[in-house]
Protein backbone atom coordinates (compact mmCIF):
# COMPACT_ATOMS: atom_id res chain seq x y z
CA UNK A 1 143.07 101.49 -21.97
CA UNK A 2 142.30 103.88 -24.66
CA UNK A 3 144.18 107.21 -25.20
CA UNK A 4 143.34 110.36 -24.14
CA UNK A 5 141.76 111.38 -26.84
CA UNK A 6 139.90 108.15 -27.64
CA UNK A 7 138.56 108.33 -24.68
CA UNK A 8 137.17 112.01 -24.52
CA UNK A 9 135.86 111.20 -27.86
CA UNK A 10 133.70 107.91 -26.31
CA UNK A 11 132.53 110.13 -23.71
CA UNK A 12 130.85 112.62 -26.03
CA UNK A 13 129.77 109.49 -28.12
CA UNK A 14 127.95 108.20 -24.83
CA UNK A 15 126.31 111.36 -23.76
CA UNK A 16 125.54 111.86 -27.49
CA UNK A 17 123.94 108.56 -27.76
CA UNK A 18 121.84 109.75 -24.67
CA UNK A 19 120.21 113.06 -25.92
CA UNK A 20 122.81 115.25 -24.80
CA UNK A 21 125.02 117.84 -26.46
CA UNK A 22 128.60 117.25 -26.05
CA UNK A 23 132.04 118.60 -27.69
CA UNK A 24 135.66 118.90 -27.09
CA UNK A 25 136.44 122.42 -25.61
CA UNK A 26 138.57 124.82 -24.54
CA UNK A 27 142.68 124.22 -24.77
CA UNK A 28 142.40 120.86 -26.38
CA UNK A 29 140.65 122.47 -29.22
CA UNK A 30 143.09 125.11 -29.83
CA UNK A 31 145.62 122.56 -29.55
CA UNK A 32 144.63 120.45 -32.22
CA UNK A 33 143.68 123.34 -34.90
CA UNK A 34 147.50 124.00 -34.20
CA UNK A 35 148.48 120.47 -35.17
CA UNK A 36 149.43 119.87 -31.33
CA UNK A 37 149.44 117.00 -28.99
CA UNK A 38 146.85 118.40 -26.18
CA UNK A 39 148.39 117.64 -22.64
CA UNK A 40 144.66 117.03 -21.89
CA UNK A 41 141.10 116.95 -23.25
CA UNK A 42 137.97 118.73 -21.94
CA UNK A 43 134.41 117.75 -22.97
CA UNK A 44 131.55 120.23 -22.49
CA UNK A 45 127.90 119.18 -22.52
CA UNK A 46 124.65 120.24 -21.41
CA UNK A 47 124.35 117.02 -18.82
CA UNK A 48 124.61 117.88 -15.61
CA UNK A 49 127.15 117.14 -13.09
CA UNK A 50 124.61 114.32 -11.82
CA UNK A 51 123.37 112.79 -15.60
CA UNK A 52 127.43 112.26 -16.46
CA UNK A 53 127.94 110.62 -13.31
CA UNK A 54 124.83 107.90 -13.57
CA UNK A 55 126.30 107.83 -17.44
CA UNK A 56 129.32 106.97 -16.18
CA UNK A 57 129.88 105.02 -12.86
CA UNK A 58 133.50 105.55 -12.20
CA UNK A 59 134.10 109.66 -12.05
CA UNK A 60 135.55 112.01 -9.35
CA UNK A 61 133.17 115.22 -8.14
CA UNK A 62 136.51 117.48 -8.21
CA UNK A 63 133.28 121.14 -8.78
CA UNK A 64 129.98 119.26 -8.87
CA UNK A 65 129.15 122.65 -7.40
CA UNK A 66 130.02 124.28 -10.73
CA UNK A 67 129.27 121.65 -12.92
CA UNK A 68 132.65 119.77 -13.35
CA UNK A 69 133.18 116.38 -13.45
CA UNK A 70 136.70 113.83 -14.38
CA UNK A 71 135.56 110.84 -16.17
CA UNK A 72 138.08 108.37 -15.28
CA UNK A 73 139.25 105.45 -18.22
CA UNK A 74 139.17 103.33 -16.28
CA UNK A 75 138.02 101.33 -12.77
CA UNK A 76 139.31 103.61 -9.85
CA UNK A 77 136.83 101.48 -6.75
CA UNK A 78 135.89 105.36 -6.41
CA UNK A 79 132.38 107.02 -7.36
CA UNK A 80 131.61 110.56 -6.94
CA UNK A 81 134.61 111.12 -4.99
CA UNK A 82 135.98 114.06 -4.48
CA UNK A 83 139.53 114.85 -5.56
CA UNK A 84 142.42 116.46 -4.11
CA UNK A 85 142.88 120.24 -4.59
CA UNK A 86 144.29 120.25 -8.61
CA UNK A 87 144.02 116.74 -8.59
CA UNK A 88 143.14 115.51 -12.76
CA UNK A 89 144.68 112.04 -12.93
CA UNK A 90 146.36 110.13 -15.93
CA UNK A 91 143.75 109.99 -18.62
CA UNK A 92 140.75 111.78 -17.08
CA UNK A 93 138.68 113.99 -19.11
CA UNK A 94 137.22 117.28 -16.99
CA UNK A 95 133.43 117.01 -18.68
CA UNK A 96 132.02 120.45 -17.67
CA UNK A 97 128.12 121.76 -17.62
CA UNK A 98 127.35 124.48 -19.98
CA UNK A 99 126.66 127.58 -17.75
CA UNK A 100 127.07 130.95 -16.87
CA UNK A 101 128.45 132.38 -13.99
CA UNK A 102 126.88 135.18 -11.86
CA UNK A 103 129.71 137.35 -9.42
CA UNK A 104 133.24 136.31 -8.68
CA UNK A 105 132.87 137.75 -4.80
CA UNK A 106 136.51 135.55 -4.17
CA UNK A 107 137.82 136.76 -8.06
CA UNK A 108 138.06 133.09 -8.91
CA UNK A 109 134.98 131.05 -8.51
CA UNK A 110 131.51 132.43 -9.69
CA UNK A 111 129.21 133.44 -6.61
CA UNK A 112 126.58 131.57 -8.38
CA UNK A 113 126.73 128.85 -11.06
CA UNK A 114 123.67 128.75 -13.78
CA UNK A 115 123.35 125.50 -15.74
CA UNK A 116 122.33 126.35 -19.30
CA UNK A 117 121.57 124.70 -22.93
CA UNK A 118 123.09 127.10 -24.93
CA UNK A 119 126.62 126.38 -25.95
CA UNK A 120 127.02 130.14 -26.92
CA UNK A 121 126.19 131.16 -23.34
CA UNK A 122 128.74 128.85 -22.00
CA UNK A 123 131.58 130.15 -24.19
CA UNK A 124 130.98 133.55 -23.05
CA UNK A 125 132.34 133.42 -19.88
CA UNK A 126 135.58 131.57 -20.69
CA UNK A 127 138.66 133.62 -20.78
CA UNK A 128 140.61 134.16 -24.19
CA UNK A 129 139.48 133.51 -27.83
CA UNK A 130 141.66 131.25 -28.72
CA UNK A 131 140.60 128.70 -25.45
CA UNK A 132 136.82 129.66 -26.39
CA UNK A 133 136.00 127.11 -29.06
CA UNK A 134 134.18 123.78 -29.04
CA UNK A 135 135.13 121.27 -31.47
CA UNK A 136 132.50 117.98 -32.78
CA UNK A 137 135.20 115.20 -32.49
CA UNK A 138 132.66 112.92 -34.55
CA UNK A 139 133.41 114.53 -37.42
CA UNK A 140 137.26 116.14 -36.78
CA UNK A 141 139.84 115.07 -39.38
CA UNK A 142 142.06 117.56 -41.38
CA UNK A 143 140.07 118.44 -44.19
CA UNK A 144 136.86 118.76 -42.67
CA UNK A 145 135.65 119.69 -39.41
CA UNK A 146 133.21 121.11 -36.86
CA UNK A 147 134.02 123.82 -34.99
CA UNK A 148 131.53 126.32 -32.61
CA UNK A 149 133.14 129.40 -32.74
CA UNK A 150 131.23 132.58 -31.62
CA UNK A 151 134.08 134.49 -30.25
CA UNK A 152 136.72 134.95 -33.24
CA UNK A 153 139.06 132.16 -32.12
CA UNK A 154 140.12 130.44 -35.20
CA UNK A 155 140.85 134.00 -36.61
CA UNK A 156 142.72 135.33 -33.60
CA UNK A 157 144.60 131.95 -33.80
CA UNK A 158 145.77 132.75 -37.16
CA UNK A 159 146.50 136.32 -36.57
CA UNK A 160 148.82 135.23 -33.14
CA UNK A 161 146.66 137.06 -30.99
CA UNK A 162 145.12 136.29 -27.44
CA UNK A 163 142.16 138.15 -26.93
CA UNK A 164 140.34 138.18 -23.84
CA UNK A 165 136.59 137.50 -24.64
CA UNK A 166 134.18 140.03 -24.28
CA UNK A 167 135.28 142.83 -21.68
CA UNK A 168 138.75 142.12 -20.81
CA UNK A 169 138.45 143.85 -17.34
CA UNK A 170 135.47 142.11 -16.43
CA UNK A 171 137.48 138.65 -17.43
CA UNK A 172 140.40 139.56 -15.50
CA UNK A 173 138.38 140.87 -12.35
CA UNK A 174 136.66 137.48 -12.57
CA UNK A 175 139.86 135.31 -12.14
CA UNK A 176 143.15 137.72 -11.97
CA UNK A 177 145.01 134.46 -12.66
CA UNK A 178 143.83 135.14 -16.05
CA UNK A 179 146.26 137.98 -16.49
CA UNK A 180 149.14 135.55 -16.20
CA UNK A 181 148.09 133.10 -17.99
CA UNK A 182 147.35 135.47 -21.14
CA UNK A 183 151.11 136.02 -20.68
CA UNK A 184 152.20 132.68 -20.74
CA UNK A 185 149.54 131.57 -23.51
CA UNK A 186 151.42 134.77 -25.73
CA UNK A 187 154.85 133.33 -24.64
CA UNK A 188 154.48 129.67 -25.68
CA UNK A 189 152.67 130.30 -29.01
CA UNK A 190 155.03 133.47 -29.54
CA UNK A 191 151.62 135.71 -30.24
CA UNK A 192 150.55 139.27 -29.59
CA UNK A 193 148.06 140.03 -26.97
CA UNK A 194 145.70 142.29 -28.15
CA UNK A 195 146.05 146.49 -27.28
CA UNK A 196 142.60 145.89 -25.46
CA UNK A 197 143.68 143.13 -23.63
CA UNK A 198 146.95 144.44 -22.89
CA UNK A 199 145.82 147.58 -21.55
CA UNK A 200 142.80 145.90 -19.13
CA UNK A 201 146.40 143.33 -17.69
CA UNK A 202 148.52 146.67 -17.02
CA UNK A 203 145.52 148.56 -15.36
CA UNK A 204 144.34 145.54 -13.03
CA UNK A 205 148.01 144.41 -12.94
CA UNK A 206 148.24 145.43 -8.86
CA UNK A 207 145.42 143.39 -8.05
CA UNK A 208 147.27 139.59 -9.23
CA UNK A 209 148.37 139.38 -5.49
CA UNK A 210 145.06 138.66 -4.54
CA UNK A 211 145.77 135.43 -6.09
CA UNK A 212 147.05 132.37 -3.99
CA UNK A 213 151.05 132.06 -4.08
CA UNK A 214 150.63 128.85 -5.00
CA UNK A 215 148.71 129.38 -8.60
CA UNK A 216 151.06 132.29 -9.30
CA UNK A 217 153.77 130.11 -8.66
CA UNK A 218 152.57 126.98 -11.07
CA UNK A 219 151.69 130.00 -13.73
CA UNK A 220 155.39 131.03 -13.19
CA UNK A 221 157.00 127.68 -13.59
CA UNK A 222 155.20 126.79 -16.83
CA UNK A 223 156.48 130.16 -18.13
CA UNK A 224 159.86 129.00 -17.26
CA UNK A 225 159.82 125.69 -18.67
CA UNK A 226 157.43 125.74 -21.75
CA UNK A 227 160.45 126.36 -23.97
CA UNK A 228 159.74 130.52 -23.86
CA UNK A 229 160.86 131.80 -20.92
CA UNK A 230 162.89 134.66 -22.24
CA UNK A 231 159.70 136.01 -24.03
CA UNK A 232 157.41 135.39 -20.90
CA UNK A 233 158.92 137.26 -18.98
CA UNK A 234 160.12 140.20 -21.31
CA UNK A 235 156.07 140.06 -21.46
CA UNK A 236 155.56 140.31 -17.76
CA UNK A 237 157.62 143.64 -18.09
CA UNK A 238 155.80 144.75 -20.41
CA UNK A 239 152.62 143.85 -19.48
CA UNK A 240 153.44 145.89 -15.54
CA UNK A 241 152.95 142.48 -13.81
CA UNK A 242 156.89 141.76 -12.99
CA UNK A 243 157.37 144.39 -10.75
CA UNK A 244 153.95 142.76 -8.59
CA UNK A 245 155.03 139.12 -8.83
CA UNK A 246 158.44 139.30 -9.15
CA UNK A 247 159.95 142.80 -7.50
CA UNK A 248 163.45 141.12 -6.89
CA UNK A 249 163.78 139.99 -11.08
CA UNK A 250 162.20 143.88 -11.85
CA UNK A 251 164.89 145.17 -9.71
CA UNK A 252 167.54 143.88 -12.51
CA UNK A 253 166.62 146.36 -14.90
CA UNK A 254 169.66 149.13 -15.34
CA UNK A 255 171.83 147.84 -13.18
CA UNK A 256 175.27 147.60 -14.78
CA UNK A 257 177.79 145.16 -15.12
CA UNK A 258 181.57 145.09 -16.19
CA UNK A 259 181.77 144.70 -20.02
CA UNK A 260 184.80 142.42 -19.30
CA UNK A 261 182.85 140.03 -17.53
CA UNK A 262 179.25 140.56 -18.79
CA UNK A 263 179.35 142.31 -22.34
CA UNK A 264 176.16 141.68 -22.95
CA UNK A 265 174.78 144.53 -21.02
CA UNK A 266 173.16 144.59 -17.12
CA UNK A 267 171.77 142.30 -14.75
CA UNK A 268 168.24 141.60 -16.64
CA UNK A 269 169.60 141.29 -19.88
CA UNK A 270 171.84 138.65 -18.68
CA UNK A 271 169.12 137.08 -16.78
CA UNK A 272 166.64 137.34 -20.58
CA UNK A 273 169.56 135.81 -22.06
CA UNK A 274 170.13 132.43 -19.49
CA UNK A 275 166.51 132.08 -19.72
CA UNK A 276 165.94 132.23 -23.44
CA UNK A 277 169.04 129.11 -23.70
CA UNK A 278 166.51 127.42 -21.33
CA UNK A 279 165.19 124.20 -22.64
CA UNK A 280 161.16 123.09 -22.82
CA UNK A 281 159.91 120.88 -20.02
CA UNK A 282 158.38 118.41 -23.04
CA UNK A 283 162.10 117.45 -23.51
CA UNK A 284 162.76 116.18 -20.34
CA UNK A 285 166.07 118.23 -19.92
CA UNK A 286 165.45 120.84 -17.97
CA UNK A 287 163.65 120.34 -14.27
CA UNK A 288 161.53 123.36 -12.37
CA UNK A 289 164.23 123.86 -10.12
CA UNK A 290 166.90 124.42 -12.67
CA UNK A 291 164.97 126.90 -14.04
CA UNK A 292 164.28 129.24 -10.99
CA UNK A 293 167.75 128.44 -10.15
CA UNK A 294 168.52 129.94 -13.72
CA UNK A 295 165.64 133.01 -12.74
CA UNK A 296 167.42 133.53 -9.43
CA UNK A 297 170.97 133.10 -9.33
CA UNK A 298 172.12 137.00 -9.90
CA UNK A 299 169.05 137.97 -7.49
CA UNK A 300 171.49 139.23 -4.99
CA UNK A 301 173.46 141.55 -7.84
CA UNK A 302 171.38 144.54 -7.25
CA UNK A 303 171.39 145.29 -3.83
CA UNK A 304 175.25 145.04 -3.47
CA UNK A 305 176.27 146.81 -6.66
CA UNK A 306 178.81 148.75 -6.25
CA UNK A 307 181.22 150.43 -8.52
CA UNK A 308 184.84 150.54 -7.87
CA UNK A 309 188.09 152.26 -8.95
CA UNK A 310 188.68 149.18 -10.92
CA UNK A 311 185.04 147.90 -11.93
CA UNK A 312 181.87 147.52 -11.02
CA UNK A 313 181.77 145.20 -7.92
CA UNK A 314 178.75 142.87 -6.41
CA UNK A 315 180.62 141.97 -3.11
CA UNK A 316 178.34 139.18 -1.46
CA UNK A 317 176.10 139.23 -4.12
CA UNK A 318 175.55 135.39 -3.75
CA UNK A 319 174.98 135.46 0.17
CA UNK A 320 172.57 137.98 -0.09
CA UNK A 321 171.05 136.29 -3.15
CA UNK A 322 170.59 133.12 -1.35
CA UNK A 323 168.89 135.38 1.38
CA UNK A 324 166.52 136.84 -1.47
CA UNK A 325 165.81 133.39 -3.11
CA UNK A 326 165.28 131.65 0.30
CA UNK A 327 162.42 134.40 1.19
CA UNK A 328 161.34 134.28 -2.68
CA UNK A 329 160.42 130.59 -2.13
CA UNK A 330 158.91 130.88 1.20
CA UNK A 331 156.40 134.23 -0.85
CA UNK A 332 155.61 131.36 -3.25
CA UNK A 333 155.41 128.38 -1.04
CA UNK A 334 157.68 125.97 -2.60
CA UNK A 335 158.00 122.40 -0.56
CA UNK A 336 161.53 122.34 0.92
CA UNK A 337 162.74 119.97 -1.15
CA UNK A 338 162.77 122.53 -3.82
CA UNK A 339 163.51 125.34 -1.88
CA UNK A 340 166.91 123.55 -0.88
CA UNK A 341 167.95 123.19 -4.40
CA UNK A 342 167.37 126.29 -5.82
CA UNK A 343 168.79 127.64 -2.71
CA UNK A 344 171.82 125.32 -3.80
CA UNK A 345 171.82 126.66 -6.97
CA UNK A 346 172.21 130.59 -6.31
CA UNK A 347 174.66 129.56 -3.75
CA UNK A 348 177.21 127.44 -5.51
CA UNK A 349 177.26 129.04 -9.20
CA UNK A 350 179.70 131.12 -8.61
CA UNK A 351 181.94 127.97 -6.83
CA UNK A 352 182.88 126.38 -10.88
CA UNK A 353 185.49 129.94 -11.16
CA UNK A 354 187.18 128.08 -8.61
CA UNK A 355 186.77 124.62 -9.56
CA UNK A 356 190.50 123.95 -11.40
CA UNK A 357 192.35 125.36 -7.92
CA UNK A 358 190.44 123.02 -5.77
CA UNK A 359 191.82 120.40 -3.65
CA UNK A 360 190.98 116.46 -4.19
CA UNK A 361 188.84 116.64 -0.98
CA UNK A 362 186.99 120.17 -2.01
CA UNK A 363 186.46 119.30 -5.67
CA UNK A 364 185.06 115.81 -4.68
CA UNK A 365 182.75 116.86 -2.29
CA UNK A 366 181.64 119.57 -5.10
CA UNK A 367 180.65 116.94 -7.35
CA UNK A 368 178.56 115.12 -5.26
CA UNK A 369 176.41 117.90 -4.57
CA UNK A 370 172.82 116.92 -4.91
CA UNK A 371 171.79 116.88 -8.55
CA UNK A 372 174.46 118.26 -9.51
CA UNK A 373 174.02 117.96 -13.22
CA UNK A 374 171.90 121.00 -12.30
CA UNK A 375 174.69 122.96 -11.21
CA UNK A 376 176.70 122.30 -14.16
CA UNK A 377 173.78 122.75 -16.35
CA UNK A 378 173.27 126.44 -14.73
CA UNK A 379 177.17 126.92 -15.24
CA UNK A 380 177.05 126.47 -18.66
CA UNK A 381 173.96 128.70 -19.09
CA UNK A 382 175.52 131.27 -17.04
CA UNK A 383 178.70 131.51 -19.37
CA UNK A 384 176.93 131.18 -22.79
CA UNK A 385 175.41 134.02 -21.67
CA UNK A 386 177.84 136.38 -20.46
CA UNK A 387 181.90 135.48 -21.52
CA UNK A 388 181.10 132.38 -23.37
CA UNK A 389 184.18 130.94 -21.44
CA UNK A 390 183.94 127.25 -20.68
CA UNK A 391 186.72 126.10 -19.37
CA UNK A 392 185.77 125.63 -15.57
CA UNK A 393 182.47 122.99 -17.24
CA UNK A 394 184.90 120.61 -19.47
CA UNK A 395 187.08 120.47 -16.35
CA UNK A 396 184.38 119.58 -14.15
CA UNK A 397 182.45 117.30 -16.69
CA UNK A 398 185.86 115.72 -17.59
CA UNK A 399 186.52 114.71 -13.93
CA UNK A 400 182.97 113.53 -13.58
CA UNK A 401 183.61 111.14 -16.12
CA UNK A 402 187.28 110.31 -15.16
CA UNK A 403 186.62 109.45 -11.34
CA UNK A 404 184.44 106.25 -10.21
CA UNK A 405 181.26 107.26 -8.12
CA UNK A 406 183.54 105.26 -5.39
CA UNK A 407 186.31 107.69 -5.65
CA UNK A 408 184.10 110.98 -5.24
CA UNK A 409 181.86 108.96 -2.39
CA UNK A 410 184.21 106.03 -0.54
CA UNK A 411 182.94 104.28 1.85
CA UNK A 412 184.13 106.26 5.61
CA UNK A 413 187.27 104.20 6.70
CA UNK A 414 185.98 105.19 10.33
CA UNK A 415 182.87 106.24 11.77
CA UNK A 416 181.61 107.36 15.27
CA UNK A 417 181.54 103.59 17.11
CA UNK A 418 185.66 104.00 15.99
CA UNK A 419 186.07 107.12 17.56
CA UNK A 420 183.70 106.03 20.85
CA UNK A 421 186.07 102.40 21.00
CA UNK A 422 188.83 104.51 20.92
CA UNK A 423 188.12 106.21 24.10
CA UNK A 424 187.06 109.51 22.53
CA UNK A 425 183.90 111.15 24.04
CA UNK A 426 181.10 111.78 21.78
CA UNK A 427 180.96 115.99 21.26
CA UNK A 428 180.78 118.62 18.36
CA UNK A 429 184.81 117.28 18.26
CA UNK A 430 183.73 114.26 16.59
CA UNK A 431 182.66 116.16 13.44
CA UNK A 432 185.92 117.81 12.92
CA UNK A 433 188.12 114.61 13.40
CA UNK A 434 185.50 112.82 10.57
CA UNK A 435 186.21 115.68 7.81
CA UNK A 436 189.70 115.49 8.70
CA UNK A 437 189.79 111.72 7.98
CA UNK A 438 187.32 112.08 5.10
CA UNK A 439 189.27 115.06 3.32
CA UNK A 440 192.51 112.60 3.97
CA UNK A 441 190.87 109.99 2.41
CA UNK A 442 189.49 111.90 -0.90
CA UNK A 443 192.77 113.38 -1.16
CA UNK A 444 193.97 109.89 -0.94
CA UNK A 445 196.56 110.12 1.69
CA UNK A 446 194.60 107.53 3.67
CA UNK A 447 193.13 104.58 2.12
CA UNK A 448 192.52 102.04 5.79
CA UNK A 449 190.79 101.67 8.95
CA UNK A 450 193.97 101.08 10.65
CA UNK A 451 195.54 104.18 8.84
CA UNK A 452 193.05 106.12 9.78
CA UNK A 453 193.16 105.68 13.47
CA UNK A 454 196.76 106.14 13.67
CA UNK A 455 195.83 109.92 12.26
CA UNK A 456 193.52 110.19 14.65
CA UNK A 457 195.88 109.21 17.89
CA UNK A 458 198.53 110.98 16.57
CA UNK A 459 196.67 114.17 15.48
CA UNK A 460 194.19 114.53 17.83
CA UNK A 461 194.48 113.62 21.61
CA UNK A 462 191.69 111.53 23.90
């Protein structure tokens, strides 16, 4: 199977070859005037959704409506199917209609769709600069190339600056995803959005929650894992879009912490500083729930500040935080599998202060916590950036390589059937006789059946 890129390159050969006009656009272009790997490659062409698939046979109708089309590399038994919501596919190249767009009644699809032959029409309605040029792959290499540019984005990507094109309210009021995504395209490349730009984001800023929970919360996550976290969302501050996505993170700002603990200033500045030690996705290190368990983990600070005769004091800050992270999730319609961990996260990070003091039993079951080279991850992250103290993650990293998995999850010496044998009736009495055997046995003061039962006869009547 080719790559990506040979095969987005065939595909424009083949509609080429057929009359059409066809180039690489959008991201993929910008990516590879930056010397980039693109994650993906878009063609656009003045086919039609219907001459690319009778061009070619094996393609998924994912916005026939608006003149989008995947181009699969290879046999899928599928033809003019549509896809799943989001749905792209290893490989597939999105090979979109030239066109422009008339109304965006929903302020993300156009009302009506216009198929054109003008590449310079087409451009126009796409959102910044520097995603707004088309690139002639037949003739790409690095001293020469071909490049459609009527929008300024091979100067605004040497200047570092994302531009919206044309009328940046009118591009914003079109998709107010857009708004975001000028944030996160500013973050990653560490640009400047233009004063224009800027200004049209913090005026329209209110209306982002008209967007689906679900594309603010993908826009989110990339910001937290595309290696620039930190400067995303010192940009969402700036930009007046924090306080409308995030309120709870906004909320941070000014709220003091004791210089013993936390010298580097309040809650926010704290939070800048875990995210900016977070790693990029591309890496592998680093998973999406790690990093909203980084965003999240203080969320409870600023509702239960309070300040003492001896220091400030966040009593319950990480019940209430799990309370704020739990409905923070639910807002942005995370799955419950990764609701639970980040959930997990906020409510255990505080548990490693603890973690030399801790009986056998409690420290085992602590380190069998579900990924719980999250949790230790988050640990160290939360002390690089406030006391620097690590003491509490060699201790726990130490005994996770000194104990066998066996040691930290043993096989139960006695289950339920035991208990039920034994004459016991099944109740809410068997669960405390099983941790009290279990604890016993992690602590290693039972280590048989037999020995077990003889606790349980002798500590706990029929």
């Amino acid at each position: 199977m080719p790559n990506a890129k040979q095969h987005a390159a065939e595909i424009v050969r083949a509609l080429r070859e057929r009359g059409h006009q066809a180039y690489f656009a959008g991201g993929c272009v910008r990516d590879l005037l930056l010397g980039r790997e693109p994650a993906d490659y878009d063609v656009a062409t003045d086919a039609t959704p219907r001459q690319v698939m009778q061009i070619f046979p094996q393609t998924l109708a994912v916005g026939e409506q608006f003149g989008v089309v995947l181009v699969l590399p290879e046999p899928s038994g599928a033809t003019g199917v549509p896809a799943r919501p989001g749905e792209r596919g290893k490989g597939a190249v999105e090979v979109a209609t030239f066109r422009a767009d008339v109304g965006y009644s929903d302020g993300r699809h156009p009302d009506e769709v216009h198929f054109t032959k003008d590449p310079r029409e087409d451009v126009q309605r796409r959102d910044f600069t520097i995603n707004g040029m088309l690139l002639d792959p037949m003739v790409f290499d690095k001293a020469a190339n071909k490049i459609l540019d009527f929008v300024g984005g091979r100067e605004d990507l040497k200047a570092g600056i994302v531009r919206a094109i044309g009328d940046p309210e009118r591009r914003f009021t079109e998709d107010k995803l857009r708004m975001l995504r000028a944030v996160r395209f500013a973050a990653r490349f560490n640009y400047q959005i233009d004063p224009a730009t800027l200004q049209a984001i913090q005026k329209l800023a209110p209306r982002i929650n008209q967007v689906s929970a679900e594309r603010v919360r993908e826009e989110l996550t990339k910001m937290l894992t595309e290696g620039q976290a930190r400067r995303a969302f010192e940009l969402l501050d700036t930009t007046a879009l924090l306080p409308e996505v995030l309120p709870e993170i906004a909320n941070m700002k000014g709220v003091e912490q004791s210089p013993e603990y936390h010298p580097e200033g309040d809650v926010f500045e704290h939070s800048l500083l875990l995210l900016e030690k977070l790693p990029a996705d591309c890496s592998g290190s680093i998973s999406k729930t790690l990093a909203w368990g980084a965003l999240l983990h203080d969320v409870g600070k600023p509702p239960t500040f309070r300040r003492a005769p001896d220091r400030i004091r966040f009593d319950g800050h990480v019940e209430v935080g799990v309370k704020m992270a739990a409905e923070i999730c639910r807002r942005l319609r995370f799955s419950n599998h990764e609701t639970d961990q980040i959930l997990a996260l906020v409510d255990n990070h505080m548990r490693f202060a603890d973690v030399q003091r801790m009986k056998q039993s409690t420290l085992k079951k602590f380190l069998r916590l579900p990924a719980f080279e999250e949790h230790l991850e988050l640990h160290r992250l939360d002390c690089l950036s406030s006391h620097r103290q690590l003491d509490s993650y060699e201790y726990s990293r130490e005994q996770l390589r000194s104990l066998p998995p066996e040691a930290i999850r043993p096989t139960p010496l006695i289950t339920g059937r035991d208990l039920i044998e034994a004459g016991y009736k099944p109740g809410p009495r068997f669960k405390e006789i099983l941790t009290a055997i279990e604890d016993a046995q992690l602590e290693g003061r039972l280590t048989s059946r037999e020995a077990a039962m003889e606790y349980v006869r002798r500590e706990f009547l029929v």
